[in-house]
C-alpha atoms as a PDB file:
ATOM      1  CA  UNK A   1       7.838 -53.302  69.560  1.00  0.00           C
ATOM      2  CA  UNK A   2       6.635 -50.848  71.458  1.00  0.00           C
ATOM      3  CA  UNK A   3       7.171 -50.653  75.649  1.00  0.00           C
ATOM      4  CA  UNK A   4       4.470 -49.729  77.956  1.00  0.00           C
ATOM      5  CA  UNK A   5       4.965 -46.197  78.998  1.00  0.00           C
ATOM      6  CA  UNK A   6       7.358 -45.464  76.606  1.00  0.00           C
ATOM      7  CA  UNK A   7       7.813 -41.529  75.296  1.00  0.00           C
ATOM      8  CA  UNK A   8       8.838 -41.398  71.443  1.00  0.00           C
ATOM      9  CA  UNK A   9      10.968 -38.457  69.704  1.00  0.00           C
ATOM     10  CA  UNK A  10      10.809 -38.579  65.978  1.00  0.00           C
ATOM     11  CA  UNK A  11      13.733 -36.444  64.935  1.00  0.00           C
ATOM     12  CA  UNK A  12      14.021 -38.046  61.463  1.00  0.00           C
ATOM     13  CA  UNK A  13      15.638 -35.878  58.364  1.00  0.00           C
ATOM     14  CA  UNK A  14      17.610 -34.248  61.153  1.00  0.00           C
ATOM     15  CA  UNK A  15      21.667 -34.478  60.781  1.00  0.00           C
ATOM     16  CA  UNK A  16      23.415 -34.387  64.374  1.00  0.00           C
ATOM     17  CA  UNK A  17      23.645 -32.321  66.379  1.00  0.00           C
ATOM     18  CA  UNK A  18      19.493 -31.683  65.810  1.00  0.00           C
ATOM     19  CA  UNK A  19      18.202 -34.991  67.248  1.00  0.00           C
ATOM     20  CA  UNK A  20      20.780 -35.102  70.517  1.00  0.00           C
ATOM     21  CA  UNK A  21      18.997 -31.254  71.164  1.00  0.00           C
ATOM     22  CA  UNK A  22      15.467 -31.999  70.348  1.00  0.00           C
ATOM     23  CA  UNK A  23      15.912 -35.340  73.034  1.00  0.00           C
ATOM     24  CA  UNK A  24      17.711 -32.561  75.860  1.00  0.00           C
ATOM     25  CA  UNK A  25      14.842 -30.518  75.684  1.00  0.00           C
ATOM     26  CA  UNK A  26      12.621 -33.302  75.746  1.00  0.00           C
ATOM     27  CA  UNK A  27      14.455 -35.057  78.418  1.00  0.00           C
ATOM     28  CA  UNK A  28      13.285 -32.033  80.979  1.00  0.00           C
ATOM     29  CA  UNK A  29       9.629 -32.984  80.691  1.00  0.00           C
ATOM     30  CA  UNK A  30       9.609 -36.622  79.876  1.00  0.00           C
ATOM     31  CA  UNK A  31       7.292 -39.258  82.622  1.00  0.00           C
ATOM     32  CA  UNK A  32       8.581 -43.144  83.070  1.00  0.00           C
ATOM     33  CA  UNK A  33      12.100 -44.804  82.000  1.00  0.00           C
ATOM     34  CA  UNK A  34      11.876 -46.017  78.560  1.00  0.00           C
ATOM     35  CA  UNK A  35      12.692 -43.301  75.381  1.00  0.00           C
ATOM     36  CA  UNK A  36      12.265 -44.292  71.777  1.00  0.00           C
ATOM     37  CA  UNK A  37      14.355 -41.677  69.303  1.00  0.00           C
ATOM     38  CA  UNK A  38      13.238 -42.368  65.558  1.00  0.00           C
ATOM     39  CA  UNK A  39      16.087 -40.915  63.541  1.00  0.00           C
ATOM     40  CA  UNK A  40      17.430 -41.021  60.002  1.00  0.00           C
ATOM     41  CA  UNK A  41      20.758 -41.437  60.144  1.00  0.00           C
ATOM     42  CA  UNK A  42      23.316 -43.928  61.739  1.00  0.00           C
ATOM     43  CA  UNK A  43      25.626 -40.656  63.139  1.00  0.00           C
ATOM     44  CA  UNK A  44      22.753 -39.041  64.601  1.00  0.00           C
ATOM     45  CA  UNK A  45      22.111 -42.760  66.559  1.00  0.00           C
ATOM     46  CA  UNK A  46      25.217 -43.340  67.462  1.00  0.00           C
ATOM     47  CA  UNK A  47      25.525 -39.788  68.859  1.00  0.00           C
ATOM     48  CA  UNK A  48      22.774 -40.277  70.791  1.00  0.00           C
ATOM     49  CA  UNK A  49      23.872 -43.430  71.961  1.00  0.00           C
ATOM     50  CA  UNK A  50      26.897 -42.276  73.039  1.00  0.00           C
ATOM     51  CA  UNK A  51      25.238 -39.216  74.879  1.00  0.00           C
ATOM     52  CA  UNK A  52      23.129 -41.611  76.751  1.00  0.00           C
ATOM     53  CA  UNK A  53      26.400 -44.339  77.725  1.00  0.00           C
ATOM     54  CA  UNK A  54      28.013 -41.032  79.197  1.00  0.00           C
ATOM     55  CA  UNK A  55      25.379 -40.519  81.692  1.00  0.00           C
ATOM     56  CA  UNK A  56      24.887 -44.168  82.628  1.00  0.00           C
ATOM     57  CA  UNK A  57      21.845 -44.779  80.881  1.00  0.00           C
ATOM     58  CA  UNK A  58      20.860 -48.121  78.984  1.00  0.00           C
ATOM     59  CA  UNK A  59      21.333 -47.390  74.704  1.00  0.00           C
ATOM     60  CA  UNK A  60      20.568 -49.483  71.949  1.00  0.00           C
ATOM     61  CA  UNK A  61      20.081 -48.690  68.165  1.00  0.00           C
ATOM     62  CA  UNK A  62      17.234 -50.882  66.749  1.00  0.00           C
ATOM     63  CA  UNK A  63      16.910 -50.406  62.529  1.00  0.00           C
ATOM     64  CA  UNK A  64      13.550 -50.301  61.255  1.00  0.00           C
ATOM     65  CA  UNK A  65      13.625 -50.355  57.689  1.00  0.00           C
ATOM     66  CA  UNK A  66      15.295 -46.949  56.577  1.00  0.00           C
ATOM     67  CA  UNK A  67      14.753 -45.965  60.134  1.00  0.00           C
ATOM     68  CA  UNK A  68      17.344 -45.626  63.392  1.00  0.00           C
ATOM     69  CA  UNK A  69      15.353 -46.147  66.943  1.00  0.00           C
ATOM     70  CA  UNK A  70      17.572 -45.957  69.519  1.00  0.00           C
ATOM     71  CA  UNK A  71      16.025 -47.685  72.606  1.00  0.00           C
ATOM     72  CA  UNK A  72      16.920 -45.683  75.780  1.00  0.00           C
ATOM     73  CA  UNK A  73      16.236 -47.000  79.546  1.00  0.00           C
ATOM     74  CA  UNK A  74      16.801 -43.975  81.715  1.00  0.00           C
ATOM     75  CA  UNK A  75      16.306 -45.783  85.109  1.00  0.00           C
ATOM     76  CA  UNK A  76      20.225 -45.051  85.413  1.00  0.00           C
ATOM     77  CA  UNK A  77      20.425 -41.841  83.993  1.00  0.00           C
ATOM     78  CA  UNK A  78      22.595 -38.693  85.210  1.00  0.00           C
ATOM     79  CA  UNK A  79      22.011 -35.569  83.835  1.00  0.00           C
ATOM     80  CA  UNK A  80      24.749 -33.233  84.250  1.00  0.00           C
ATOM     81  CA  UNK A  81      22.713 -30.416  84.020  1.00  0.00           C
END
């Protein structure tokens, strides 16, 4: 399901720490809340989820087929710089 307004990052056949520095880069231009990552692997999700819990952000991995989407919500979010 996709959210109104939501920006998607496919980083898929990337092993961490590739997706995590695709989504920082990303995260400096990004408009609205809601983030969709589309990765391969369960590290590189839980990675990013973990990045995301850190800096009080919403996180949830979502599988889709062989697929990881990890739902973010970034109304919260604190970026340390």
């Amino acid at each position: 399901m996709k959210i109104n307004n939501e920006e998607r990052v496919i980083a898929k056949g990337l092993n961490p720490p590739g997706p995590l520095l695709i989504v920082k880069r990303k995260l400096e231009s990004i408009q609205g809340n809601n983030l969709r990552i589309i990765v391969s692997n369960q590290e590189a999700a839980d990675e990013l989820v973990a990045y995301f819990h850190q800096r009080s952000a919403s996180a949830e991995i979502d599988r889709a087929g062989d697929d990881y989407h990890v739902v973010v919500d970034l109304s919260g979010f604190e970026d340390d710089g």
